[in-house]
Protein backbone atom coordinates (compact mmCIF):
# COMPACT_ATOMS: atom_id res chain seq x y z
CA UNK A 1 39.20 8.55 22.59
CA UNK A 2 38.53 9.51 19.14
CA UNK A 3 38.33 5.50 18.17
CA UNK A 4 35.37 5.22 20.55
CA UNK A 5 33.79 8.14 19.50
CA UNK A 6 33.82 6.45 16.11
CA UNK A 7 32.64 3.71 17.34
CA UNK A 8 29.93 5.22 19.14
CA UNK A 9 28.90 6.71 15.75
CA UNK A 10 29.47 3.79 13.48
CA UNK A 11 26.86 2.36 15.98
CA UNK A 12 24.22 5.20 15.82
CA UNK A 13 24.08 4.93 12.30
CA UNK A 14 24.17 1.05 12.40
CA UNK A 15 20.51 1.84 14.55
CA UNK A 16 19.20 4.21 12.25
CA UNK A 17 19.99 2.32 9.35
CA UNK A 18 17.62 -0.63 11.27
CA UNK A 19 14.91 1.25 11.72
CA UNK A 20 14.95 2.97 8.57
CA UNK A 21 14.74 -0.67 7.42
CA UNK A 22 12.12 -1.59 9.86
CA UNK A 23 10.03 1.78 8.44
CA UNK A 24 10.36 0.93 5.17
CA UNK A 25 8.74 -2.80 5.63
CA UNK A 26 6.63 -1.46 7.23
CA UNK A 27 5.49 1.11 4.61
CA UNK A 28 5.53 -1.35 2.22
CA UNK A 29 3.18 -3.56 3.88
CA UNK A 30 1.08 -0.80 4.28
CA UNK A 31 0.87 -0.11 0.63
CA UNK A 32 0.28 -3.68 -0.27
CA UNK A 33 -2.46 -3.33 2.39
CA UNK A 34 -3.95 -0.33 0.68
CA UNK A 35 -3.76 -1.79 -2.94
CA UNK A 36 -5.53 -5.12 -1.67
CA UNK A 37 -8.32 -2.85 -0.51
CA UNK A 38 -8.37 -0.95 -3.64
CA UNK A 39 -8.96 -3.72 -5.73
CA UNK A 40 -11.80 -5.31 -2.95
CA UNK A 41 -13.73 -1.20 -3.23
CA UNK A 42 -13.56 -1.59 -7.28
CA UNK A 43 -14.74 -5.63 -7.02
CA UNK A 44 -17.83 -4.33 -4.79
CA UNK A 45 -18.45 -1.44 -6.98
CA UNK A 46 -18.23 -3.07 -10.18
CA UNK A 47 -20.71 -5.41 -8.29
CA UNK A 48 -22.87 -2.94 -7.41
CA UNK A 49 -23.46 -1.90 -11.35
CA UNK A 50 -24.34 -4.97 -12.70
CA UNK A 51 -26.35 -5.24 -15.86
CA UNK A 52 -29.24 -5.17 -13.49
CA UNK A 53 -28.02 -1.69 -12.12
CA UNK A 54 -27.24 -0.55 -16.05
CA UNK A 55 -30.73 0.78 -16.63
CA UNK A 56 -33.57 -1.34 -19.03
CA UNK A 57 -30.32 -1.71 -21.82
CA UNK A 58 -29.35 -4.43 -19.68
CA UNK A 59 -25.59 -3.73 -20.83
CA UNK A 60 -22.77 -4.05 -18.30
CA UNK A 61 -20.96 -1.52 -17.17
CA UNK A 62 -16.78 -0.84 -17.90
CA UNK A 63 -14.53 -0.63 -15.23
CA UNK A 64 -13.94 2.77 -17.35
CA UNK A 65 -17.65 3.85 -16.61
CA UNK A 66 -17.44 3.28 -13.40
């Protein structure tokens, strides 16, 4: 009896070991996600002050401005 409550154990924590694993793709494919639409937001914004949106110096603006 005690071996198959082991066993019995030894295969709960096999399960939450897989879906820990399955949570933890899929955070990270989340955060890729979120980084990819980071760097989209800063291409549009750095975009959207061009020289032409700099003022009459005509100078571009820094990602550091920004």
């Amino acid at each position: 009896q005690v071996e198959e409550e082991l066993k019995a154990a030894c295969s709960q924590q096999a399960e939450q070991l897989q879906e820990m694993g399955r949570r933890e793709h899929l955070l990270h494919s989340d955060l890729q996600r979120a980084g990819e639409q980071l760097e989209s937001f800063k291409t549009r914004v750095m975009q959207a002050c061009s020289p032409s949106a700099a003022g009459s110096t005509g100078e571009s603006v820094t990602e550091q401005q920004v």
